[in-house]
Protein backbone atom coordinates (compact mmCIF):
# COMPACT_ATOMS: atom_id res chain seq x y z
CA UNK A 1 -16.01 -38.00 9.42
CA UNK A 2 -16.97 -36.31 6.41
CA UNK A 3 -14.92 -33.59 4.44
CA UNK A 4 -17.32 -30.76 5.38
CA UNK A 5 -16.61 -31.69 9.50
CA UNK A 6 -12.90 -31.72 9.00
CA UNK A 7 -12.59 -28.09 7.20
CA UNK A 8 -15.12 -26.71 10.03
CA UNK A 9 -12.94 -28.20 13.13
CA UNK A 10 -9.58 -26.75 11.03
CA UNK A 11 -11.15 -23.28 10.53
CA UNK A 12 -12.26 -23.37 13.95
CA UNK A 13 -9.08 -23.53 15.17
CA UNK A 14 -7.69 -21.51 12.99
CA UNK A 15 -9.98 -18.80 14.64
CA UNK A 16 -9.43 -19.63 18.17
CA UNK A 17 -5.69 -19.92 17.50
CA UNK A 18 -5.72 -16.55 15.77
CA UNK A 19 -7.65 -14.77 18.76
CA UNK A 20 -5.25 -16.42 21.47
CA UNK A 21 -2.76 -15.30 19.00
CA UNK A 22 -4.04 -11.46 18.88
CA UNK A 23 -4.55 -11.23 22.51
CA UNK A 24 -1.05 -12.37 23.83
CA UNK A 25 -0.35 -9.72 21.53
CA UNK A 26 -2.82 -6.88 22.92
CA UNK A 27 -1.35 -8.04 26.19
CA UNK A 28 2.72 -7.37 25.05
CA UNK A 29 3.71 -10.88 25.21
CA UNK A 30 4.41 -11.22 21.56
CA UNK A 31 6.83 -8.06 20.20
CA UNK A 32 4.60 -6.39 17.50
CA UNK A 33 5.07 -7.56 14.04
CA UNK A 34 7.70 -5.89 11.99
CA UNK A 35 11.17 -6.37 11.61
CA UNK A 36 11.60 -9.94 12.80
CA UNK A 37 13.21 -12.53 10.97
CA UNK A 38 12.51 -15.96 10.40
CA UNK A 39 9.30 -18.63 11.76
CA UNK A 40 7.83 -16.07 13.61
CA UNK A 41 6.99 -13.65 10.75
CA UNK A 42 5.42 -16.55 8.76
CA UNK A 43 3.18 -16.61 11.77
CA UNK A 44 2.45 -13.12 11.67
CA UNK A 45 1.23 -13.21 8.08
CA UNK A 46 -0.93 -16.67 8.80
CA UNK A 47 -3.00 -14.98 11.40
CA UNK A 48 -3.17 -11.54 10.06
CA UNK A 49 -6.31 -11.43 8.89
CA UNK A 50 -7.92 -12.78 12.16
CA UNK A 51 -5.43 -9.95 14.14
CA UNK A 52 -6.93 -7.68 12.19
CA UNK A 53 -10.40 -8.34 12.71
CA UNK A 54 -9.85 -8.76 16.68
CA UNK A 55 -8.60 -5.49 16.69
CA UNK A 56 -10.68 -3.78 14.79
CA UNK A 57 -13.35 -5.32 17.43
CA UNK A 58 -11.41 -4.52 20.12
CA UNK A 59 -10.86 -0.81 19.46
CA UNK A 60 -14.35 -0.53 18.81
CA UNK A 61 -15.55 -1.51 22.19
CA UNK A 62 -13.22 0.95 23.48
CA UNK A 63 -10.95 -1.44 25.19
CA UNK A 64 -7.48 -0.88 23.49
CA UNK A 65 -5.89 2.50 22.20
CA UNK A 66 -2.79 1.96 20.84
């Protein structure tokens, strides 16, 4: 498996991670980011970006108003 195939399967999962990540939190099973100590807040700042491209889609389509 070449270099190129291994980066695309890790970025892909990085992305699907990141939007199953962003929509337990649309849904209120994760507690909003902010304030929390520890592993959890290293995951926050991982999937950030992809959070805050989700949402931006999201809110777009008209399906979340915070």
């Amino acid at each position: 498996m070449g270099l190129l195939k291994k980066l695309g399967i890790i970025i892909l999962l990085y992305v699907i991670i990141g939007v199953a990540w962003s929509a337990m939190m649309q849904l209120g099973y994760l507690p909003e980011p902010g304030g929390l100590e520890g592993p959890l807040n290293i995951v926050y700042a991982i999937f950030s970006p992809i959070t805050t491209v989700y949402f931006l889609i999201v809110m777009s389509l008209g399906l979340y108003t915070p």
